[in-house]
C-alpha atoms as a PDB file:
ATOM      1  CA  UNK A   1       0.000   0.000   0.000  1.00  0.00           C
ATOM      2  CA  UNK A   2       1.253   3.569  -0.687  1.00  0.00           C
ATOM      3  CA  UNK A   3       1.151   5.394   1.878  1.00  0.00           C
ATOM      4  CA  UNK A   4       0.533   8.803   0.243  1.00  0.00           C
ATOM      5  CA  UNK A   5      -2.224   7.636  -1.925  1.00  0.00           C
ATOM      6  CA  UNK A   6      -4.246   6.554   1.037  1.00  0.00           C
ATOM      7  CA  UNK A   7      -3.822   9.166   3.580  1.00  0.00           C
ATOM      8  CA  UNK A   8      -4.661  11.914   1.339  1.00  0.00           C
ATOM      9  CA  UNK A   9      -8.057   9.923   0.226  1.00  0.00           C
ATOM     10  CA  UNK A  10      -8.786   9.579   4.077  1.00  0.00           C
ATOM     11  CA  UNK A  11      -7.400  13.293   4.594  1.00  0.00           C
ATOM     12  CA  UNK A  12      -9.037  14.288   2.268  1.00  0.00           C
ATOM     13  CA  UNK A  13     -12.587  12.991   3.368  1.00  0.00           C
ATOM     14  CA  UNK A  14     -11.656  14.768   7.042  1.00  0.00           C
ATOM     15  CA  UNK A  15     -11.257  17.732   5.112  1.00  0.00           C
ATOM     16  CA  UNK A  16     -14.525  17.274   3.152  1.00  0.00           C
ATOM     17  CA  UNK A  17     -16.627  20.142   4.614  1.00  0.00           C
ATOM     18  CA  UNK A  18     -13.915  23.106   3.830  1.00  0.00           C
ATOM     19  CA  UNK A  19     -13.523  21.616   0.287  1.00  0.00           C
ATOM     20  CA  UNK A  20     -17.348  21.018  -0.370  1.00  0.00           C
ATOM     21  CA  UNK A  21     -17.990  24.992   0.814  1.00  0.00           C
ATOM     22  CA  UNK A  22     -15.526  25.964  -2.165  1.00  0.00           C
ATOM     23  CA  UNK A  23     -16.376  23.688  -4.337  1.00  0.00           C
ATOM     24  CA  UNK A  24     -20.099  24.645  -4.055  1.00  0.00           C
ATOM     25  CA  UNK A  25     -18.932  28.250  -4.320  1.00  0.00           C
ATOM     26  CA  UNK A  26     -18.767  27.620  -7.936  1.00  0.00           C
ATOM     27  CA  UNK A  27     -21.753  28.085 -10.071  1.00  0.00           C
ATOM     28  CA  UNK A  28     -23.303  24.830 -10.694  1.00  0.00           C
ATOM     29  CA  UNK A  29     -20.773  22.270  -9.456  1.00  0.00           C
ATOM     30  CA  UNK A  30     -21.028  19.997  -6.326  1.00  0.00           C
ATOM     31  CA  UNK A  31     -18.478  17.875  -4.830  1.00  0.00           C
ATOM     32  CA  UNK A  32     -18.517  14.488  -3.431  1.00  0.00           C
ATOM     33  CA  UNK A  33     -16.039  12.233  -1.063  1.00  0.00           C
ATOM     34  CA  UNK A  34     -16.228   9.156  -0.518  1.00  0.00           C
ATOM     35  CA  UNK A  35     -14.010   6.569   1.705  1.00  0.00           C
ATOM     36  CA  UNK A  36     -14.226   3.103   2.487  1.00  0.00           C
ATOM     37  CA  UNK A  37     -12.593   0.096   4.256  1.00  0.00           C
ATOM     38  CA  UNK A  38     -12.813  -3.712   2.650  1.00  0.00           C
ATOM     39  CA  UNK A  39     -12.467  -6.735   3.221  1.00  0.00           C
ATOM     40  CA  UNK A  40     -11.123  -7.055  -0.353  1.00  0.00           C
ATOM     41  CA  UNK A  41     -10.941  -5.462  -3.090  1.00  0.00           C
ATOM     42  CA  UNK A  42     -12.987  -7.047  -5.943  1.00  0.00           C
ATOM     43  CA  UNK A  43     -12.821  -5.739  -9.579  1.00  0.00           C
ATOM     44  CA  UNK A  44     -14.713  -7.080 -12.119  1.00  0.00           C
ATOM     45  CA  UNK A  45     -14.769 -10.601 -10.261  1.00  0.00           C
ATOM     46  CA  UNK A  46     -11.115 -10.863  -9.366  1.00  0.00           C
ATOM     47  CA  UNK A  47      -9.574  -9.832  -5.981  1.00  0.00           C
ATOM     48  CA  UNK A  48      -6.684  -7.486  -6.185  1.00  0.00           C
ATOM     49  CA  UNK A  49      -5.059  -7.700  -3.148  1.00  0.00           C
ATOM     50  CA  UNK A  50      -5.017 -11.489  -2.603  1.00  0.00           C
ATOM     51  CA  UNK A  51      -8.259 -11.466   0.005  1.00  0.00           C
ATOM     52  CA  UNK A  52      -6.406  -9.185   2.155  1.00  0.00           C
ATOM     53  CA  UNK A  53      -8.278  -5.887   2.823  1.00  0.00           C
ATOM     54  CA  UNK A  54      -8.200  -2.846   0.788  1.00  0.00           C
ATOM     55  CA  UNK A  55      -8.605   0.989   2.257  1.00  0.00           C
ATOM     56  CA  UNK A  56     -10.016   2.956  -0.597  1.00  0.00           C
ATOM     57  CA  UNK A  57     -11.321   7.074  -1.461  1.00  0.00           C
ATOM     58  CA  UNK A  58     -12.758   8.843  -4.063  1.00  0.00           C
ATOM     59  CA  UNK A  59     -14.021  12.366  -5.113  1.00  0.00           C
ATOM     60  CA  UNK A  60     -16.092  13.507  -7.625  1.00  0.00           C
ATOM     61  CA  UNK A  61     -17.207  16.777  -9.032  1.00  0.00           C
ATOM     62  CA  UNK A  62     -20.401  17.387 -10.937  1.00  0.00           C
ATOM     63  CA  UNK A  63     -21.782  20.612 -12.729  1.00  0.00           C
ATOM     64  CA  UNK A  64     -25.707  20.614 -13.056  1.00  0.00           C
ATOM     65  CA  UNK A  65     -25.346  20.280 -17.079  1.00  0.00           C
ATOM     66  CA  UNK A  66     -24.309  16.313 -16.014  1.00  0.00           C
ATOM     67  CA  UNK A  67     -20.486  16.693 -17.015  1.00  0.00           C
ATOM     68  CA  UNK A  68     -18.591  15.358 -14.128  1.00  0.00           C
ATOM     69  CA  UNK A  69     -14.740  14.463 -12.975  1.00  0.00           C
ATOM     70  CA  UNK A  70     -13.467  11.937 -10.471  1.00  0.00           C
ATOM     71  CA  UNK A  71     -10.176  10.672  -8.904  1.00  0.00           C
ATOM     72  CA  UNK A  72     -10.171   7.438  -6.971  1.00  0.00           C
ATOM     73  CA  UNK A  73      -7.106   5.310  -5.215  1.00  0.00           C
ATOM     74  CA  UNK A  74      -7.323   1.640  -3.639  1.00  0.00           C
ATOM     75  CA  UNK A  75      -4.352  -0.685  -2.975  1.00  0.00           C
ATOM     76  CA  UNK A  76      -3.644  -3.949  -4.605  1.00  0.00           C
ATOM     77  CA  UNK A  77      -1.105  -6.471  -4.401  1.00  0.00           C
ATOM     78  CA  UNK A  78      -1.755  -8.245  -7.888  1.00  0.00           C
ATOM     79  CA  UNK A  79       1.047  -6.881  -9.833  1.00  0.00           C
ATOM     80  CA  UNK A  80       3.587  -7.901  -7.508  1.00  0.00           C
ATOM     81  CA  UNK A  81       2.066 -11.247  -6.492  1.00  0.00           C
ATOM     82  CA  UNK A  82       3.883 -14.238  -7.959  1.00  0.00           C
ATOM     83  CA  UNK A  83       2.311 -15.264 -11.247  1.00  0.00           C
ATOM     84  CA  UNK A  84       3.777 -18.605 -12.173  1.00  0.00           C
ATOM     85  CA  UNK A  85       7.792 -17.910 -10.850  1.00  0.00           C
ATOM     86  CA  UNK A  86       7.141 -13.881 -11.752  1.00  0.00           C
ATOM     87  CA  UNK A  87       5.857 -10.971 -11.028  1.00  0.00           C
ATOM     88  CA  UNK A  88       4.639  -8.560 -13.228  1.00  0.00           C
ATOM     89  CA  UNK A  89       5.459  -5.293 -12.213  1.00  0.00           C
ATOM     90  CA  UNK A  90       9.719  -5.122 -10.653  1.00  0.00           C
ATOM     91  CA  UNK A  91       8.821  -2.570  -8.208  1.00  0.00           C
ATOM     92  CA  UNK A  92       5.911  -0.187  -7.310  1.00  0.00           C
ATOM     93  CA  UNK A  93       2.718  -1.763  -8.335  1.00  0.00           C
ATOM     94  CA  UNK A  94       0.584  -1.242  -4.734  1.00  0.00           C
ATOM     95  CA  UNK A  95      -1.419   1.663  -5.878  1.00  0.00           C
ATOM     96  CA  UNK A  96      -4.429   1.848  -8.441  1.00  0.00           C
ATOM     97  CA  UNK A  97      -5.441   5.257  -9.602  1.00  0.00           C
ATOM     98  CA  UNK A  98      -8.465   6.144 -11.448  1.00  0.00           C
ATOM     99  CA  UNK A  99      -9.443   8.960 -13.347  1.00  0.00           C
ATOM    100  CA  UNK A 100     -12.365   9.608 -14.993  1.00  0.00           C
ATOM    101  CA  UNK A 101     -14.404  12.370 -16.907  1.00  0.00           C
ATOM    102  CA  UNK A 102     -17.953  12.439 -18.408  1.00  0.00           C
ATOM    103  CA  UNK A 103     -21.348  12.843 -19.154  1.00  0.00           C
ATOM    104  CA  UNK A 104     -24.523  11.694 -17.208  1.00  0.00           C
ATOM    105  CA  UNK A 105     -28.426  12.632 -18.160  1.00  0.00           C
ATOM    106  CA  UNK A 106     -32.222  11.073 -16.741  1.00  0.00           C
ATOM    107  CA  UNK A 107     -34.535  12.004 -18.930  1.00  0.00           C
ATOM    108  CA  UNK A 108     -38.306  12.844 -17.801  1.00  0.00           C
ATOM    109  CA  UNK A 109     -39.516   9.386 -18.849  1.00  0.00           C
ATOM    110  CA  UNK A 110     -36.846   7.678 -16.216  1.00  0.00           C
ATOM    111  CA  UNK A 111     -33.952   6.815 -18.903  1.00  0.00           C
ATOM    112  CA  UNK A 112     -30.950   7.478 -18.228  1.00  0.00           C
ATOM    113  CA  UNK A 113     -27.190   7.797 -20.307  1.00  0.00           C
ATOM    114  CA  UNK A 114     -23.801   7.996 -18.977  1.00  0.00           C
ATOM    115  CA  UNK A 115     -20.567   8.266 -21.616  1.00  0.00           C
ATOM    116  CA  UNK A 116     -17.202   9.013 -20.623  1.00  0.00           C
ATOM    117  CA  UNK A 117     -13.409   8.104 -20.590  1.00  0.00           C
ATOM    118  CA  UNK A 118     -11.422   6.295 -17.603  1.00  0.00           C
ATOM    119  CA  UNK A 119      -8.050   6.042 -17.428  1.00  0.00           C
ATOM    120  CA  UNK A 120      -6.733   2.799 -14.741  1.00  0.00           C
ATOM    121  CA  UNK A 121      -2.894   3.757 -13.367  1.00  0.00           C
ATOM    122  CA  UNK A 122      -0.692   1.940 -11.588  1.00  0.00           C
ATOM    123  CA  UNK A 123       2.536   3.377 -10.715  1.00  0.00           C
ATOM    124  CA  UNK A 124       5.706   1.119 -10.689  1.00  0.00           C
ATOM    125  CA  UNK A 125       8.116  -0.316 -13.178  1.00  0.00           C
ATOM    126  CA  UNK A 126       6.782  -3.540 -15.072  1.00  0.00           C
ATOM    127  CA  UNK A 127       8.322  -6.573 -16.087  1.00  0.00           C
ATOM    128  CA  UNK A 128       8.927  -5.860 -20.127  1.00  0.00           C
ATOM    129  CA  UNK A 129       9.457  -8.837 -21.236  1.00  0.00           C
ATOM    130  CA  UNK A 130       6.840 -10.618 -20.102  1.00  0.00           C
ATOM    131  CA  UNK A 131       3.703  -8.356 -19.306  1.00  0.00           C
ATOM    132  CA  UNK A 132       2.058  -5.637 -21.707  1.00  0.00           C
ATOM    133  CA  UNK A 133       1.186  -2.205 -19.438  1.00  0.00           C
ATOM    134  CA  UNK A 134      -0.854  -2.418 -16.547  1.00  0.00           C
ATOM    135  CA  UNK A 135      -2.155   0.857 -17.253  1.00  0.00           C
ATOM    136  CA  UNK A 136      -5.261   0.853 -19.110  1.00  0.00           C
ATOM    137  CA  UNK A 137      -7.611   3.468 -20.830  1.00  0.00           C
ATOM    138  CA  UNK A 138     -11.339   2.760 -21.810  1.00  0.00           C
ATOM    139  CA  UNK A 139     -14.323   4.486 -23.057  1.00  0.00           C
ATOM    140  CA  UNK A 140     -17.716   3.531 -21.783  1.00  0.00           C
ATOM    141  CA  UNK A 141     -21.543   3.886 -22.238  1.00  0.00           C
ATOM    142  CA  UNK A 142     -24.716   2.716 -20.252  1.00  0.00           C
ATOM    143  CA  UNK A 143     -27.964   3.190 -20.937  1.00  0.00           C
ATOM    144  CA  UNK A 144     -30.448   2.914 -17.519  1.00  0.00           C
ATOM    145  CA  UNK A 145     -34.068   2.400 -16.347  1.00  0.00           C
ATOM    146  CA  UNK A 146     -35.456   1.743 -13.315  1.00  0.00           C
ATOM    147  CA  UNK A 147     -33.280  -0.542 -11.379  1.00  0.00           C
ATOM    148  CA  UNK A 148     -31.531  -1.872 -14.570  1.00  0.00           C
ATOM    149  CA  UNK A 149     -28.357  -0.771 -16.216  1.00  0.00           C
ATOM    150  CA  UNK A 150     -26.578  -1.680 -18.801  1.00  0.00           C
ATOM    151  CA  UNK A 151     -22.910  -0.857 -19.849  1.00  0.00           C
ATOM    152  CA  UNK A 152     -20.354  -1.551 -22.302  1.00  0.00           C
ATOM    153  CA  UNK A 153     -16.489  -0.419 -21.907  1.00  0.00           C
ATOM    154  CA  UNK A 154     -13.938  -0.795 -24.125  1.00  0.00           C
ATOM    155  CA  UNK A 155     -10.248  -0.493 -24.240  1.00  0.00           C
ATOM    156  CA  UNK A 156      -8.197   2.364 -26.152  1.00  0.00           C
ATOM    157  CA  UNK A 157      -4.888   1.752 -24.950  1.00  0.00           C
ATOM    158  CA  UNK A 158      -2.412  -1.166 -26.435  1.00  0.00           C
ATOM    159  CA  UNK A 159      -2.005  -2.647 -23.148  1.00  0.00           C
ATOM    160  CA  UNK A 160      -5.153  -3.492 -20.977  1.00  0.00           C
ATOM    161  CA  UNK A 161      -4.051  -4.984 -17.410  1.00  0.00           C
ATOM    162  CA  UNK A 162      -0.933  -6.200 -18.534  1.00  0.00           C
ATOM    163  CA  UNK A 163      -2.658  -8.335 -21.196  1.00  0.00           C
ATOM    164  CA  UNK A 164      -1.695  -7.854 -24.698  1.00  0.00           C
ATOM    165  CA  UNK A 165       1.592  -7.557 -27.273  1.00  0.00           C
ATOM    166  CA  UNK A 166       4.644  -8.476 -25.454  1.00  0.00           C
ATOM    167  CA  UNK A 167       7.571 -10.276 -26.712  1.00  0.00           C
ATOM    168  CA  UNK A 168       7.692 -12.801 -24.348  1.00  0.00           C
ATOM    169  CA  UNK A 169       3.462 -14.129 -26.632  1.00  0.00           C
ATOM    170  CA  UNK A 170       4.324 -12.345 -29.974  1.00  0.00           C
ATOM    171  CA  UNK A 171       5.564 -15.526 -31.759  1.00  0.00           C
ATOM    172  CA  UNK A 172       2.137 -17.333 -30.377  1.00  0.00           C
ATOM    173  CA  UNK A 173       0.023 -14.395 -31.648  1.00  0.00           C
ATOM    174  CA  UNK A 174       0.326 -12.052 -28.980  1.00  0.00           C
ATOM    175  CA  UNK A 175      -1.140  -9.061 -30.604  1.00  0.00           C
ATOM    176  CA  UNK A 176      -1.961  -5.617 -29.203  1.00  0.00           C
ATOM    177  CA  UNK A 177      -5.493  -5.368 -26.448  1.00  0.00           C
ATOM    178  CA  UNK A 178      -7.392  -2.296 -28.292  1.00  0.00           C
ATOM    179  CA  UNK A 179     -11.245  -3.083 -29.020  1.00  0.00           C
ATOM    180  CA  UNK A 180     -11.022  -5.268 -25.577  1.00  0.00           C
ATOM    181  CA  UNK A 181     -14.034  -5.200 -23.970  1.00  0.00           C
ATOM    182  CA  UNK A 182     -16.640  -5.466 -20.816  1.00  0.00           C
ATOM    183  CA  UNK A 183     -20.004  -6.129 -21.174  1.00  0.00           C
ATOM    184  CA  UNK A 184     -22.416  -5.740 -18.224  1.00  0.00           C
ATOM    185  CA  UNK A 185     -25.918  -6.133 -16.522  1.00  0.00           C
ATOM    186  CA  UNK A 186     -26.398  -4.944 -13.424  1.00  0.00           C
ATOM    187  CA  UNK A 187     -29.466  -4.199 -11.372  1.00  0.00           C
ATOM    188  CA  UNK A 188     -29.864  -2.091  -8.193  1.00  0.00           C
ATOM    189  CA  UNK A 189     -33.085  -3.109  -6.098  1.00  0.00           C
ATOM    190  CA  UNK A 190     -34.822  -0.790  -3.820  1.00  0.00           C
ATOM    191  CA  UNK A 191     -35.559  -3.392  -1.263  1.00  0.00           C
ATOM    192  CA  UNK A 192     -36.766  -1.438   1.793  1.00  0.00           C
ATOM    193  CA  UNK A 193     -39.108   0.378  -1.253  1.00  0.00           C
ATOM    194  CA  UNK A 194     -39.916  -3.078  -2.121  1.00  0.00           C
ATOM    195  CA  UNK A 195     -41.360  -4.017   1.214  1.00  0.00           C
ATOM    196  CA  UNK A 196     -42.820  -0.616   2.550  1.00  0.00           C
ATOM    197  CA  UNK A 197     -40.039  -0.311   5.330  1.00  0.00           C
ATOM    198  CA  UNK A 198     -39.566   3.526   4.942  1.00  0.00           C
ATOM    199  CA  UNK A 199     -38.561   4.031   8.759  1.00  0.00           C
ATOM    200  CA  UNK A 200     -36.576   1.765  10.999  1.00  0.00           C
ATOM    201  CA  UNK A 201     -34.225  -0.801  10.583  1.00  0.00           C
ATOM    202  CA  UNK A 202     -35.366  -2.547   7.895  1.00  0.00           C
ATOM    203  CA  UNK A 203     -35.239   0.976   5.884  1.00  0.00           C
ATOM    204  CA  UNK A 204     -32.123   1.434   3.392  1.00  0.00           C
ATOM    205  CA  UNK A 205     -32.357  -1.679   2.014  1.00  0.00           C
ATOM    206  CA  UNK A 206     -30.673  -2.202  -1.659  1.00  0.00           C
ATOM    207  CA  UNK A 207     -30.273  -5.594  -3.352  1.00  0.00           C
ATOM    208  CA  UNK A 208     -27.243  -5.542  -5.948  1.00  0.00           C
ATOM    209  CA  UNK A 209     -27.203  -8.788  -8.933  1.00  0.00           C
ATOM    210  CA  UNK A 210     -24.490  -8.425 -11.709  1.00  0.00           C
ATOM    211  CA  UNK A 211     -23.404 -10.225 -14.829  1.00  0.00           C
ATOM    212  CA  UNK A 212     -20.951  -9.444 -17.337  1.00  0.00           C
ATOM    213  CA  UNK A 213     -18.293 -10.796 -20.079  1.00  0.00           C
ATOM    214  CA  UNK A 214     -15.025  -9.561 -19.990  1.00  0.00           C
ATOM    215  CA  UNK A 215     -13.589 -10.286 -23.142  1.00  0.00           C
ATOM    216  CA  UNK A 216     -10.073  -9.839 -24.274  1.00  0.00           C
ATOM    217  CA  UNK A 217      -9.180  -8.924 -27.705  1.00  0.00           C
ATOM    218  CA  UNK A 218      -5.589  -9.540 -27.725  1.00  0.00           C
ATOM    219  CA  UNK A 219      -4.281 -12.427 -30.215  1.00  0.00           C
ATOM    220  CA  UNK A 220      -5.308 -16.234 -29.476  1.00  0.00           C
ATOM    221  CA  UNK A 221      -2.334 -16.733 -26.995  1.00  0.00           C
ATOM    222  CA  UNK A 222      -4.754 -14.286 -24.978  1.00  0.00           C
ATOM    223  CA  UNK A 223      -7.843 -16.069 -25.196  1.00  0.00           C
ATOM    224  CA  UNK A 224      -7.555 -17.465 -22.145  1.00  0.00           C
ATOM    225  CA  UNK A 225      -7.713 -14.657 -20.585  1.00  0.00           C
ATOM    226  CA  UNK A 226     -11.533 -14.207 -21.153  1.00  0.00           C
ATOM    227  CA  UNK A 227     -14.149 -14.823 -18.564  1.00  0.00           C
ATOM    228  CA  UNK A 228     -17.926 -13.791 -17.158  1.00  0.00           C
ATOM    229  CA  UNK A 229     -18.321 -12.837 -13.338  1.00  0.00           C
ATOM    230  CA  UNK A 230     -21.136 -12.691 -11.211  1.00  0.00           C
ATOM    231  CA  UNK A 231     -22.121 -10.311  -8.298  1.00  0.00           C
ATOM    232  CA  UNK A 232     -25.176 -10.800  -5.489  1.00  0.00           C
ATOM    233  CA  UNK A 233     -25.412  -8.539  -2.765  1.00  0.00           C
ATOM    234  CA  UNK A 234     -27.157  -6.333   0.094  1.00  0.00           C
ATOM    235  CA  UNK A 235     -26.575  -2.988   1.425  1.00  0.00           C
ATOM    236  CA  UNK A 236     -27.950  -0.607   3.525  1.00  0.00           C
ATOM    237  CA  UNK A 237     -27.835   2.940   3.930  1.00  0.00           C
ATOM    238  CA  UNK A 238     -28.099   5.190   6.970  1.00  0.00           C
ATOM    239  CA  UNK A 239     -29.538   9.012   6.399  1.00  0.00           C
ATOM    240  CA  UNK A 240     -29.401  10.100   9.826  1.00  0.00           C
ATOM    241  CA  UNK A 241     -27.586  11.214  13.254  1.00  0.00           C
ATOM    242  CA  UNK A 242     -24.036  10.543  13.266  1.00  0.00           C
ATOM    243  CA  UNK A 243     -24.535   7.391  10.540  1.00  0.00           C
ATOM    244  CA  UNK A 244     -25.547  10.065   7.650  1.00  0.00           C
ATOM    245  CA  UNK A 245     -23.895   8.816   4.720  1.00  0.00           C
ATOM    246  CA  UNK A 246     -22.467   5.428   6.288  1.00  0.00           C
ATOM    247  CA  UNK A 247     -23.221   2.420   3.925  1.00  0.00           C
ATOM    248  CA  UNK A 248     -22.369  -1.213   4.750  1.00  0.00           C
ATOM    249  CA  UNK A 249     -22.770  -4.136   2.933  1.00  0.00           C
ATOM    250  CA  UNK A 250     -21.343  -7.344   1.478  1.00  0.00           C
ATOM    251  CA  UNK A 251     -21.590  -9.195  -1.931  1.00  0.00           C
ATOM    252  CA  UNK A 252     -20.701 -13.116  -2.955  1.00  0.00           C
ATOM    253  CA  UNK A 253     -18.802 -12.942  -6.689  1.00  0.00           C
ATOM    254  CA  UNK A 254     -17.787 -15.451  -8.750  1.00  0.00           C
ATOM    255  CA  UNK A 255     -15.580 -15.765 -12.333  1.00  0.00           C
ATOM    256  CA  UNK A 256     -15.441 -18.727 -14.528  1.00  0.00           C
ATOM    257  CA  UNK A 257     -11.745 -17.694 -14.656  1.00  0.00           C
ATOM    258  CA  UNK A 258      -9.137 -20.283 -16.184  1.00  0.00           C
ATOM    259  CA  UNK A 259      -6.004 -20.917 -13.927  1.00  0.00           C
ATOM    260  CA  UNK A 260      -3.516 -20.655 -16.479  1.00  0.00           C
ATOM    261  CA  UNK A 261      -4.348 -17.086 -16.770  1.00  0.00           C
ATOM    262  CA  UNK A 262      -5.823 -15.798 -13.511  1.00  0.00           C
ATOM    263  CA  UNK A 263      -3.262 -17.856 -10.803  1.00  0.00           C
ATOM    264  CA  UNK A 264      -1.705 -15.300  -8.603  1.00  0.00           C
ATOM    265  CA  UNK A 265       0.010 -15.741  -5.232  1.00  0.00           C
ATOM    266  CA  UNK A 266      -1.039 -19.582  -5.910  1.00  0.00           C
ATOM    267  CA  UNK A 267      -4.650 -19.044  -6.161  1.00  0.00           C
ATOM    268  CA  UNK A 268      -7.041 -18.194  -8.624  1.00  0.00           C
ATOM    269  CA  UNK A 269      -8.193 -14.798  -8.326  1.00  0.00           C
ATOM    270  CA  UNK A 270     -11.810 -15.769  -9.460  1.00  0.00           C
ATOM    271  CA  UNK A 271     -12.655 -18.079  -7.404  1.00  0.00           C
ATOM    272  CA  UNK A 272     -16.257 -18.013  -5.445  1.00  0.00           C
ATOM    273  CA  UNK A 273     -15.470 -15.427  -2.716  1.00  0.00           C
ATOM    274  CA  UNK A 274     -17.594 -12.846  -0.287  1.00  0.00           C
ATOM    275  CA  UNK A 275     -16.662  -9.410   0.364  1.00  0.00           C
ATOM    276  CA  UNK A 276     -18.053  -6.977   3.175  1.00  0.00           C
ATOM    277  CA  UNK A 277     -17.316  -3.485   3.834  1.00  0.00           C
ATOM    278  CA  UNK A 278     -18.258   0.139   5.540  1.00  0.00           C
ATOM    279  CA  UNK A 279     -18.224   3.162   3.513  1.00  0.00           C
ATOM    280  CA  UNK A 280     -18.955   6.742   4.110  1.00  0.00           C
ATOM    281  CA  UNK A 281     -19.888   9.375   1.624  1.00  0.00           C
ATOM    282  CA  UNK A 282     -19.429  13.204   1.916  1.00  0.00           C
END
């Protein structure tokens, strides 16, 4: 874990209320923190930090036209975990940083769009040879009713997770990892809604279900790399007292992920799993 990366997202969240007041200052735009603790951190299906726990922050700014900007740091362990007798990245590689820009709209009829750019870093020096770049930049799209969304992202950059052209997979067809994609489903239930609990402990109530394909396009030595994950979970939300803004939760996910590519630290990183955490927003 960097230190640096993590104290200023908790710092930072401290600090919200003096940031928020200047933020707000501006005409139109509104600022959001957020900071959480895990149990792991789970992308797409795969745990980055080998089940061990994961201390993560965000913020986001929004102007009222729907363009909005956002910064967000977790650690990970992944790139240095062993990966059959290597490691991908030399040194660094304990950080992920995301930024992200876009564009989000509900129309009056209860649709909604979102399109916009993120770009995945992870600081460090990599193994060359062996592993394309960690870093990774897609472009995404989702399209939204109700409690249903559904998104599509897909990779820009030559390297996507250290998947792609390298010359280590060249000669077996190795190629390049633009036009690599994720494909998802996901569905956000209003429980509480669901079951009239607007008051009381059974208020706050959201049910999460995912599915999606991750699919790499990166030459047949690649292939393997493919997978689909799966994500059930509940969480509830407190909106009052000293618990404004405090979410917890947990979530079971699964990938049909094939050992030969997704074996780190001994273990694949798919595997059936569960996940709980607290969060606070600002």
């Amino acid at each position: 874990m960097r230190k640096s990366l993590i104290t200023t997202a908790v710092l930072g969240a401290l600090a919200a209320p003096s940031f928020v007041f200047a933020a707000d200052s501006a005409p139109g735009v509104t600022v959001a923190y957020n900071v959480g603790l895990y149990s792991q951190y789970i992308f797409r299906g795969l745990t980055q930090t080998d089940r061990g726990p994961a201390v993560q922050g965000g913020v986001d700014l929004t102007h009222s036209s729907g363009f909005y900007l956002g910064a967000w740091g977790t650690n990970i362990s992944w790139l240095r975990d062993d990966y059959f007798g290597a490691t991908t990245y030399n040194s660094g590689g304990r950080v992920e940083l995301d930024l992200y820009g876009g564009y989000r709209y509900n129309f009056a009829n209860g649709v909604g769009i979102d399109f916009g750019a993120l770009q995945y870093v992870y600081p460090g020096s990599r193994n060359k040879a062996s592993f394309a770049r960690a870093n990774t930049t897609e472009i995404y799209g989702a399209l939204s009713y109700g409690w249903v969304q559904a998104k599509i992202s897909t990779v820009v950059s030559k390297g996507a997770w250290s998947i792609g052209k390298t010359p280590a997979n060249e000669a077996a067809g190795g190629e390049n990892a633009q036009g690599t994609y994720y494909a998802e489903l996901n569905a956000t239930i209003p429980v509480s809604d669901l079951i009239g609990a607007k008051d009381g402990a059974a208020s706050g109530i959201t049910g999460i279900a995912h599915i999606a394909r991750q699919e790499f396009n990166a030459g047949s030595v690649n292939d393997p790399s493919s997978y689909t994950d799966y994500k059930l979970g509940l969480q509830k939300s407190f909106s009052e007292g000293a618990l404004n803004g405090v979410n917890v939760g947990g979530y079971w996910t699964y990938a049909n992920t094939k050992d030969i590519a997704w074996t780190y630290a001994g273990r694949n990183i798919g595997d059936s799993t569960g996940t709980v955490f607290v969060q606070k927003t600002f």
